[in-house]
PDB file of N, CA and C in Angstrom:
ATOM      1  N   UNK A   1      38.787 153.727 -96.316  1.00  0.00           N
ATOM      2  CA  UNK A   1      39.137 152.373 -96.666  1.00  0.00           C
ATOM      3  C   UNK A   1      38.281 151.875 -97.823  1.00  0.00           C
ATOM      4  N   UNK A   2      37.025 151.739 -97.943  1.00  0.00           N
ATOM      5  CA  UNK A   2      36.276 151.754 -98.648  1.00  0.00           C
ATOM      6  C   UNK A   2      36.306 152.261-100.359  1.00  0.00           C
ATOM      7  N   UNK A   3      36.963 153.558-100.571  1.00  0.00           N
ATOM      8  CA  UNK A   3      37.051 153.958-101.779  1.00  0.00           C
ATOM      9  C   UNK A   3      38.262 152.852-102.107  1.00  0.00           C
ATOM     10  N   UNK A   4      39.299 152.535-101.142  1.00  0.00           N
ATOM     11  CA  UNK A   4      40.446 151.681-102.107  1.00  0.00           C
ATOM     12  C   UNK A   4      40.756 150.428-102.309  1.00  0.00           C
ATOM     13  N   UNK A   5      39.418 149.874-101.738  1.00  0.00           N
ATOM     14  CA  UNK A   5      39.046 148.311-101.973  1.00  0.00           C
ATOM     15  C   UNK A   5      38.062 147.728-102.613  1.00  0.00           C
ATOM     16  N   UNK A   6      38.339 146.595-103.313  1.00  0.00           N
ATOM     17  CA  UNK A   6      37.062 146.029-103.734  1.00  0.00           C
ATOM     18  C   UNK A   6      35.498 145.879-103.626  1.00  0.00           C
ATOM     19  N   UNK A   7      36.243 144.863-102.050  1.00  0.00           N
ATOM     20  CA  UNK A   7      34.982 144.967-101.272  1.00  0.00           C
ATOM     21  C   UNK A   7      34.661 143.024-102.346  1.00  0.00           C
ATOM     22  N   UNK A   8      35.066 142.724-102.816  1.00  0.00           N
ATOM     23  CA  UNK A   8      34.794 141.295-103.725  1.00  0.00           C
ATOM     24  C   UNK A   8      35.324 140.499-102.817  1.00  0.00           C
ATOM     25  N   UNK A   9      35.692 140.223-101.786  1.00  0.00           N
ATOM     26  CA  UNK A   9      36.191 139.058-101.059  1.00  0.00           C
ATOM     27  C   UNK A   9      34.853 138.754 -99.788  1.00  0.00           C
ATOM     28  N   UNK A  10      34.895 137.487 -99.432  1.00  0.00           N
ATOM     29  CA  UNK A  10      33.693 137.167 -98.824  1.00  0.00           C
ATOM     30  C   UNK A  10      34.476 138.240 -97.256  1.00  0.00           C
ATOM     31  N   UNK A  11      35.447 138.097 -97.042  1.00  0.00           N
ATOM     32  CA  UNK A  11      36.299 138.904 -96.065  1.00  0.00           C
ATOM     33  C   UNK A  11      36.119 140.345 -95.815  1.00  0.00           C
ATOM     34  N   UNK A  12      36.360 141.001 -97.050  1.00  0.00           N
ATOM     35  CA  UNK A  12      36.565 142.428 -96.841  1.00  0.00           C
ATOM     36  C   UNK A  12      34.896 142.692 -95.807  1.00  0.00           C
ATOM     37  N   UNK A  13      34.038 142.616 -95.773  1.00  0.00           N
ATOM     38  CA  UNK A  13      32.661 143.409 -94.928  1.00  0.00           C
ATOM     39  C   UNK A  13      33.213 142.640 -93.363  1.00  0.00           C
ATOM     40  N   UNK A  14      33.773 141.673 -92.842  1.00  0.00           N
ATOM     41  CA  UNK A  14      34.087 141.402 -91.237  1.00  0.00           C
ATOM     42  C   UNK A  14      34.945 142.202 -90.959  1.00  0.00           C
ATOM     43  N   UNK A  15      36.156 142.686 -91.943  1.00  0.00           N
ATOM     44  CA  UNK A  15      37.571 143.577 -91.828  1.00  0.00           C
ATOM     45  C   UNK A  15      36.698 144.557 -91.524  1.00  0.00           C
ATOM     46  N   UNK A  16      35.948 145.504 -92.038  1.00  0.00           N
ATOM     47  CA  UNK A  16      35.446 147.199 -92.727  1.00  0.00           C
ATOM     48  C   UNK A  16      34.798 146.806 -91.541  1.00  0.00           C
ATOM     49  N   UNK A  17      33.572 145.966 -91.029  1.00  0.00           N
ATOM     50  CA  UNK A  17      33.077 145.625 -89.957  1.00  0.00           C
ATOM     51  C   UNK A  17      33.853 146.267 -88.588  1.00  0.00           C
ATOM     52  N   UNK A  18      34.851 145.783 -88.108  1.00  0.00           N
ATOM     53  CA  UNK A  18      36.213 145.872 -87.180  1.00  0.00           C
ATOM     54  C   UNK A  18      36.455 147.612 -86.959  1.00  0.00           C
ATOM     55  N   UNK A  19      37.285 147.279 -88.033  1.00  0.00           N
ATOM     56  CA  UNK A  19      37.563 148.493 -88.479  1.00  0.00           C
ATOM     57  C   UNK A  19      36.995 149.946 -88.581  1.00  0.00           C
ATOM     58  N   UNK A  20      35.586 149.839 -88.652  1.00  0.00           N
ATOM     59  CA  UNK A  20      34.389 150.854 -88.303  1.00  0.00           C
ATOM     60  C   UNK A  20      34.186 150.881 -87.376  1.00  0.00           C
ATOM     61  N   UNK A  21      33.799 149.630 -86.518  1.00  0.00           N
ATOM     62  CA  UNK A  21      33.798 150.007 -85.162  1.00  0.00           C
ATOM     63  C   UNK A  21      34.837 150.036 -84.343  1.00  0.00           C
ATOM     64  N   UNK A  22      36.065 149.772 -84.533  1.00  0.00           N
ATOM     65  CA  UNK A  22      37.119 150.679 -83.680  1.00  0.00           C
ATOM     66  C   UNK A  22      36.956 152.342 -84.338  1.00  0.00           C
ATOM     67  N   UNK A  23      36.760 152.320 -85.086  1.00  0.00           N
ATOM     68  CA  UNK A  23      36.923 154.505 -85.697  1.00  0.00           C
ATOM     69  C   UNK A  23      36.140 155.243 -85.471  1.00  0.00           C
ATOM     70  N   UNK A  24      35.003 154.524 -84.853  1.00  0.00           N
ATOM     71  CA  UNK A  24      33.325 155.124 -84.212  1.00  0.00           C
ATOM     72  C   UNK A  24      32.201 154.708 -84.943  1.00  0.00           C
ATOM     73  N   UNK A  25      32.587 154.320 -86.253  1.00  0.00           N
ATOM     74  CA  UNK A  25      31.545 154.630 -87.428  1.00  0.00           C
ATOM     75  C   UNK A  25      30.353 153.616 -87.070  1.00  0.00           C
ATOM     76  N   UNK A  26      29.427 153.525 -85.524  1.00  0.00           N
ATOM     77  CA  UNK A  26      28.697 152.279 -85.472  1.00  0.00           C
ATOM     78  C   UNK A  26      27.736 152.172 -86.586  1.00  0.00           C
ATOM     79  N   UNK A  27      27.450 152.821 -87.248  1.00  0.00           N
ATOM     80  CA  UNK A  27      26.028 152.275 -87.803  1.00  0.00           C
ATOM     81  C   UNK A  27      26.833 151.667 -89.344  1.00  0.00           C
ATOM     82  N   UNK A  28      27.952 152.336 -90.010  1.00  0.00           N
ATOM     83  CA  UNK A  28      29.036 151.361 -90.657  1.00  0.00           C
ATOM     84  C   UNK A  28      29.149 150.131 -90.522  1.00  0.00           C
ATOM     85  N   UNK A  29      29.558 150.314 -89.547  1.00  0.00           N
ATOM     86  CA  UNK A  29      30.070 149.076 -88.773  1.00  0.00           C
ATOM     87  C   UNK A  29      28.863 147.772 -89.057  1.00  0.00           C
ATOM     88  N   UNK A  30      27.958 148.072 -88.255  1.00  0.00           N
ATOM     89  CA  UNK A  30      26.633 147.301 -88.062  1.00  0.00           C
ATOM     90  C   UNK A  30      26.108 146.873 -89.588  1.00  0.00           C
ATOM     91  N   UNK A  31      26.022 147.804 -90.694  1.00  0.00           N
ATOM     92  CA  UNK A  31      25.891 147.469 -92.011  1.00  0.00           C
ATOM     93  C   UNK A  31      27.051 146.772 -92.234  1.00  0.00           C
ATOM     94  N   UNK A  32      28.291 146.659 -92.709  1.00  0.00           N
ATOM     95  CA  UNK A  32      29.180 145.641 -92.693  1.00  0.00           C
ATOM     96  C   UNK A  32      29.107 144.430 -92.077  1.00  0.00           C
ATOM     97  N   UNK A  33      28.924 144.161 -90.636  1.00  0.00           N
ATOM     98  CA  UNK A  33      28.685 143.262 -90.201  1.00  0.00           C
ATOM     99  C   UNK A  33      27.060 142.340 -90.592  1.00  0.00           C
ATOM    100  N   UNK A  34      25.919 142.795 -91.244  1.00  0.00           N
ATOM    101  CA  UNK A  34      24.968 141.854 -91.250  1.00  0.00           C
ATOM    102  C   UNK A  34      25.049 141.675 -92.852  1.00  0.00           C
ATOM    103  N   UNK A  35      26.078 142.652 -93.270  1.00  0.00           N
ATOM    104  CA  UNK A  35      26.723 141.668 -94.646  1.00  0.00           C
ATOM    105  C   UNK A  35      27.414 140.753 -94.732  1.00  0.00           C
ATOM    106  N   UNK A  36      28.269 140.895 -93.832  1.00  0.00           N
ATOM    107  CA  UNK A  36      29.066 139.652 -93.589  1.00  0.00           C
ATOM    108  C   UNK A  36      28.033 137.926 -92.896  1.00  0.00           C
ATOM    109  N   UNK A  37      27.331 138.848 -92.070  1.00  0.00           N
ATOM    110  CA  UNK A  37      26.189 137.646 -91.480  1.00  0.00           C
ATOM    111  C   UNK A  37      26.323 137.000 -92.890  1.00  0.00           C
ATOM    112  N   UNK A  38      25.115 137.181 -93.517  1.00  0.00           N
ATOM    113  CA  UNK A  38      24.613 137.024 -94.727  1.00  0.00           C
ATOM    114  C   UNK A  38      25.454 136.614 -95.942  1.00  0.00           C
ATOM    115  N   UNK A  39      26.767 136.754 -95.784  1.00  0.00           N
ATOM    116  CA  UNK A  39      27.354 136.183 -97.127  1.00  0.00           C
ATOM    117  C   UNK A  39      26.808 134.727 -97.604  1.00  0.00           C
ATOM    118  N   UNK A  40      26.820 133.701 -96.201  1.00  0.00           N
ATOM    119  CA  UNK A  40      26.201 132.609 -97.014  1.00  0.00           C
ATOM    120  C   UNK A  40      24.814 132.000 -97.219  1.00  0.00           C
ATOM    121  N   UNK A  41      24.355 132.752 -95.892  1.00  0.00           N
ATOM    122  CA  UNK A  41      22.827 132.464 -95.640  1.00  0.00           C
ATOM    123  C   UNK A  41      21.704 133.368 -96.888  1.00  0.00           C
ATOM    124  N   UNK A  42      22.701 134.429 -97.778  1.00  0.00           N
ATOM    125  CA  UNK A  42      21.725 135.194 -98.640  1.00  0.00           C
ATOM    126  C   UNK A  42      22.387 134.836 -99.748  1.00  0.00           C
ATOM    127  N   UNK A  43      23.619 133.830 -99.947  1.00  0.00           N
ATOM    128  CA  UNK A  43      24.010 133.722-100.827  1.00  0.00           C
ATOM    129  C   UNK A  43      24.570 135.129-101.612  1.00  0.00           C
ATOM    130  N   UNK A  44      24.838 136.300-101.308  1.00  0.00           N
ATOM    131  CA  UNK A  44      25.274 137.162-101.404  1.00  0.00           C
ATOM    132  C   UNK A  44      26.914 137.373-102.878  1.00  0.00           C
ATOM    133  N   UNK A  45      27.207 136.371-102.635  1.00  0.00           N
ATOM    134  CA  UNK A  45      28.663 136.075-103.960  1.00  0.00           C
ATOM    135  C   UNK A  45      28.350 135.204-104.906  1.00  0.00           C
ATOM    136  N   UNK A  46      27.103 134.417-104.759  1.00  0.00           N
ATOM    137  CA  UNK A  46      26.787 133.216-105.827  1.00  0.00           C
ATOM    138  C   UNK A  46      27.675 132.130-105.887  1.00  0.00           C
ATOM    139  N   UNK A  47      28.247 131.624-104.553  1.00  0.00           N
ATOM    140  CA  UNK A  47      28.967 130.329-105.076  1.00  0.00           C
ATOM    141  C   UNK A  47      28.998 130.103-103.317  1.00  0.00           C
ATOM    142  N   UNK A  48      28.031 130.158-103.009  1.00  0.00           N
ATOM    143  CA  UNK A  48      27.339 129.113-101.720  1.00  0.00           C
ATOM    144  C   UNK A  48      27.145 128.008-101.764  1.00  0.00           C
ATOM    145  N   UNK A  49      26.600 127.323-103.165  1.00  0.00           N
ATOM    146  CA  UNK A  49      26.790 125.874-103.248  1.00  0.00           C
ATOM    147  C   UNK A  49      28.115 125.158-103.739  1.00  0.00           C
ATOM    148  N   UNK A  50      29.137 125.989-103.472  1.00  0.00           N
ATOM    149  CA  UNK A  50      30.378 125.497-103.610  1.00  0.00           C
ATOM    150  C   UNK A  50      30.519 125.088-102.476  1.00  0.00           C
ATOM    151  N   UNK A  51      30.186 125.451-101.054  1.00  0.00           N
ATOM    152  CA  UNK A  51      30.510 125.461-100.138  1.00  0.00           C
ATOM    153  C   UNK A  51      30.425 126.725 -99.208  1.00  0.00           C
ATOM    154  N   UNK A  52      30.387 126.658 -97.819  1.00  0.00           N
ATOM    155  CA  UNK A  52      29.914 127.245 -96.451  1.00  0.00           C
ATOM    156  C   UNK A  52      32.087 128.328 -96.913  1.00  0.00           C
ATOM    157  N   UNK A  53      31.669 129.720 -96.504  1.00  0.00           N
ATOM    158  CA  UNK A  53      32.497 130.531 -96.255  1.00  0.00           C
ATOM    159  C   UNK A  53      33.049 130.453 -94.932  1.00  0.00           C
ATOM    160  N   UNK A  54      33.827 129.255 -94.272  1.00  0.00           N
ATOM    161  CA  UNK A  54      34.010 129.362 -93.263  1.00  0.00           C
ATOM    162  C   UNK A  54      34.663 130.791 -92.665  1.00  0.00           C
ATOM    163  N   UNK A  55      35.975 131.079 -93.322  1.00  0.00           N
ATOM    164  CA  UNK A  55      37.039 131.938 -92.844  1.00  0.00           C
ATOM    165  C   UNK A  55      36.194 133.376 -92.603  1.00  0.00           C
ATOM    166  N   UNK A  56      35.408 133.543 -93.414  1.00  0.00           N
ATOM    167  CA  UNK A  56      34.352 134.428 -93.008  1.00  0.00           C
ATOM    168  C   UNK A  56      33.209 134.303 -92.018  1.00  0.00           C
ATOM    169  N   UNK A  57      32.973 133.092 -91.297  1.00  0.00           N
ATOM    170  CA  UNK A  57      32.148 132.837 -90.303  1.00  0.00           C
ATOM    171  C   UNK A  57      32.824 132.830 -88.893  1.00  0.00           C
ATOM    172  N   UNK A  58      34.229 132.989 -88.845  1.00  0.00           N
ATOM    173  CA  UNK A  58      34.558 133.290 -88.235  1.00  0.00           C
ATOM    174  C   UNK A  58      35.162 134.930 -88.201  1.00  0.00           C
ATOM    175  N   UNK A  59      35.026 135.255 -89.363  1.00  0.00           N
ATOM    176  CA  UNK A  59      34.981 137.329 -89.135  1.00  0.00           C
ATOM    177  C   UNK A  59      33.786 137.336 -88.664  1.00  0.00           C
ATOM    178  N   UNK A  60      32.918 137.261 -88.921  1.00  0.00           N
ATOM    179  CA  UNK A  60      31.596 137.214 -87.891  1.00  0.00           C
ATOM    180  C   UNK A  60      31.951 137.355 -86.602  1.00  0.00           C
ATOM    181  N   UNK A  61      32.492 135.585 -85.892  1.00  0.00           N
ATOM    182  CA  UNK A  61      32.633 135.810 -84.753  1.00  0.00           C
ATOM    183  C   UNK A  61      33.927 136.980 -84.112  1.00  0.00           C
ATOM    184  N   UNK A  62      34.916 137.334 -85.097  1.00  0.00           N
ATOM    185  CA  UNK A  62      35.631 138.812 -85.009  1.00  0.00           C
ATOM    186  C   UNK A  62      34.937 139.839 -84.706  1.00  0.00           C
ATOM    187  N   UNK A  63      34.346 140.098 -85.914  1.00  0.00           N
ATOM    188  CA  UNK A  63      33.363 141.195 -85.762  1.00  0.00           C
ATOM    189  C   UNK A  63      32.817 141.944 -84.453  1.00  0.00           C
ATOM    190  N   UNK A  64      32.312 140.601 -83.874  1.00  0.00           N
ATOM    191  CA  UNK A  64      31.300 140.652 -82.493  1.00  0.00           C
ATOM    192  C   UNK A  64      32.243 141.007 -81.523  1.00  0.00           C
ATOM    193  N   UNK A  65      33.214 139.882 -81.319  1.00  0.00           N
ATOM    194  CA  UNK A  65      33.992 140.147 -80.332  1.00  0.00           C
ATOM    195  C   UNK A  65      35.505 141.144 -80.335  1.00  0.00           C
ATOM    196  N   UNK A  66      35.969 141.782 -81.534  1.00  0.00           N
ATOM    197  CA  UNK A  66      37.115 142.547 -81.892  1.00  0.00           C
ATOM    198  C   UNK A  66      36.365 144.224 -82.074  1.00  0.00           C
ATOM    199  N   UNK A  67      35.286 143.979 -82.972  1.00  0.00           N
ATOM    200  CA  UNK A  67      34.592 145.162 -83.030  1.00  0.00           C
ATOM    201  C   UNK A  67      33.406 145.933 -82.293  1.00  0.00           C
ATOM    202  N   UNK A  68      32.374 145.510 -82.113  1.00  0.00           N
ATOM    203  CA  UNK A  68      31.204 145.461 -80.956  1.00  0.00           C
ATOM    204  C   UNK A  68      31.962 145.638 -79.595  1.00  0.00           C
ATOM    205  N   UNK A  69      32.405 144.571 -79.385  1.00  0.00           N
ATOM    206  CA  UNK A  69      32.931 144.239 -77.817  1.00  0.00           C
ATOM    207  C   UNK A  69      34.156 145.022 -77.549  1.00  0.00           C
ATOM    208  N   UNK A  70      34.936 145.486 -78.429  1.00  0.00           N
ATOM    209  CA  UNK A  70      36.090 146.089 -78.447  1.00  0.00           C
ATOM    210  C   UNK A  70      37.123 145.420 -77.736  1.00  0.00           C
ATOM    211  N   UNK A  71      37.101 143.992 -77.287  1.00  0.00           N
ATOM    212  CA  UNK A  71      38.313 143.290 -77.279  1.00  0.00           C
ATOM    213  C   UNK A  71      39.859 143.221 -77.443  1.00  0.00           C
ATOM    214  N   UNK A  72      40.302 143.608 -76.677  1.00  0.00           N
ATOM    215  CA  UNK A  72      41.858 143.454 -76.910  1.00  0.00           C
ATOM    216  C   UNK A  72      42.692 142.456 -76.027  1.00  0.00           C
ATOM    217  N   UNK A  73      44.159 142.493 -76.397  1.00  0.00           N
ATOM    218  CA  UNK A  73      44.785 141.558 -75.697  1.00  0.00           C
ATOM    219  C   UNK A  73      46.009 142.057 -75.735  1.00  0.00           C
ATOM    220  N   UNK A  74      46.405 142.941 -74.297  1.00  0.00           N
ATOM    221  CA  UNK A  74      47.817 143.824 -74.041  1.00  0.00           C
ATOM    222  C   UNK A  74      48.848 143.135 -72.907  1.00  0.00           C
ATOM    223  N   UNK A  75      49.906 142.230 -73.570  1.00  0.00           N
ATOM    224  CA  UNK A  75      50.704 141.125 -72.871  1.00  0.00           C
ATOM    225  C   UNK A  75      49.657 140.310 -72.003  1.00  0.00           C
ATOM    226  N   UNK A  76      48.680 139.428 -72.756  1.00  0.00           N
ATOM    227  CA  UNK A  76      48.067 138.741 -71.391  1.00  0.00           C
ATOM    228  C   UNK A  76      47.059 139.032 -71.093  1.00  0.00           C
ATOM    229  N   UNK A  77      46.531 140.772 -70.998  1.00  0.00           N
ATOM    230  CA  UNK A  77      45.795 140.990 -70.357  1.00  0.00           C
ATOM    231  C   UNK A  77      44.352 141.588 -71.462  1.00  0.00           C
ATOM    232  N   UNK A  78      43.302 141.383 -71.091  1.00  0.00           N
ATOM    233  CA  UNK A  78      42.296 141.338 -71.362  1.00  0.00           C
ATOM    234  C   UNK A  78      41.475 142.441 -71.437  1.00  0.00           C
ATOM    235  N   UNK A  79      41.037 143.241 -72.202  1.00  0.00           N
ATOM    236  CA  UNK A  79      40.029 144.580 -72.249  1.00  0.00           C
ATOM    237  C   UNK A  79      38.921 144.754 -73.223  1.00  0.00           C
ATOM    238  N   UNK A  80      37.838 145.637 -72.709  1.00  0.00           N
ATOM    239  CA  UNK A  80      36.697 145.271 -73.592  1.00  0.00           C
ATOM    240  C   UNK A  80      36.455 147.023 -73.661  1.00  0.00           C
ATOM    241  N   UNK A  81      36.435 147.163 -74.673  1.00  0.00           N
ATOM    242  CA  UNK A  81      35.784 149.108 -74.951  1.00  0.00           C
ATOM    243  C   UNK A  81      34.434 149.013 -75.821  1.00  0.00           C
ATOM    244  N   UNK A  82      33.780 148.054 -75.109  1.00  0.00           N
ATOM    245  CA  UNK A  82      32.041 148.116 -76.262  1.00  0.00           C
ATOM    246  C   UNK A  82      32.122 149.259 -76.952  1.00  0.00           C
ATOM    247  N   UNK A  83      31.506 149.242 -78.192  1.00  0.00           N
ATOM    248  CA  UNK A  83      31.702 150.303 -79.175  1.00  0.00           C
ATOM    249  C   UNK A  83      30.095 149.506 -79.931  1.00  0.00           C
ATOM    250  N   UNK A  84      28.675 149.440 -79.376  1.00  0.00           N
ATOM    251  CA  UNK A  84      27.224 148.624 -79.875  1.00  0.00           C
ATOM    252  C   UNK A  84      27.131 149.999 -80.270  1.00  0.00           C
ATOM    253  N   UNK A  85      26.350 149.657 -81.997  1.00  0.00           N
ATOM    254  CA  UNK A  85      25.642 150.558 -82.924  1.00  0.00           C
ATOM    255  C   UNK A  85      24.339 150.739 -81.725  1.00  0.00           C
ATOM    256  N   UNK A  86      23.477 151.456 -82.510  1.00  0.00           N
ATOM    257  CA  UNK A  86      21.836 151.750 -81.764  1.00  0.00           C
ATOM    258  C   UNK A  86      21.360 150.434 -82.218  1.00  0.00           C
ATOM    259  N   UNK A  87      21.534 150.129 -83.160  1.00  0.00           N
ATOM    260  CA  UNK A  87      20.496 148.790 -83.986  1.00  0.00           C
ATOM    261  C   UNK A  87      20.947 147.674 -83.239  1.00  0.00           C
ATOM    262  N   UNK A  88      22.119 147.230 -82.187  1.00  0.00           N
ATOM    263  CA  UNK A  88      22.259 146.267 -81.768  1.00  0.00           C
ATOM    264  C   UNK A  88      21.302 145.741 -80.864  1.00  0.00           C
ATOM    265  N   UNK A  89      20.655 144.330 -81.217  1.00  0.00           N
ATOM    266  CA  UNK A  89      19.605 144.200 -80.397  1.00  0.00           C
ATOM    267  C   UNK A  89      19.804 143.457 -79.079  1.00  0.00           C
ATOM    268  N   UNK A  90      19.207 144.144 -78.297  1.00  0.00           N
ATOM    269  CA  UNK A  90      19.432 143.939 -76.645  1.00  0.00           C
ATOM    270  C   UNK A  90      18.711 142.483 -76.293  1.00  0.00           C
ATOM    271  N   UNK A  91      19.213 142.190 -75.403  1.00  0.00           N
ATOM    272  CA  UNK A  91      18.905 140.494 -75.105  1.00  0.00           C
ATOM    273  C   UNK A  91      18.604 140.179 -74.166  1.00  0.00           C
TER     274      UNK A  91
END
């Protein structure tokens, strides 16, 4: 996925995020995702003082719960296939 995308949208690292961790790739995954953290808090695209990346603060909360948690939703019903990198920190 990676070679045929940009990767320039505050979006694409919560998608690749997902997406890595449904395919196994946790430690992918986990790098995608604390890029995505960080898009606005590191200012990461340079136009943070335009305004907060919402639609991407909620791939975040995707991320966690679609990718990490492995979350699904089959007619109704509810399933979780955790798929945590090593680096995920325990709580």
């Amino acid at each position: 996925y990676d070679p045929i995308t940009t990767g320039d949208s505050t979006l694409s690292a919560v998608v690749q995020s997902v997406v890595a961790a449904e395919v196994g790739y946790a430690d992918a995954a986990w790098g995608y995702f604390r890029q995505a953290l960080h898009v606005d808090l590191a200012n990461l695209h340079g136009n943070t003082d335009d305004g907060l990346h919402v639609a991407s603060a909620g791939g975040v909360w995707a991320a966690l719960v679609n990718g990490f948690a492995g979350m699904r939703d089959h007619g109704g019903r509810l399933s979780f296939d955790p798929r945590l990198p090593d680096a995920f920190p325990v709580l």
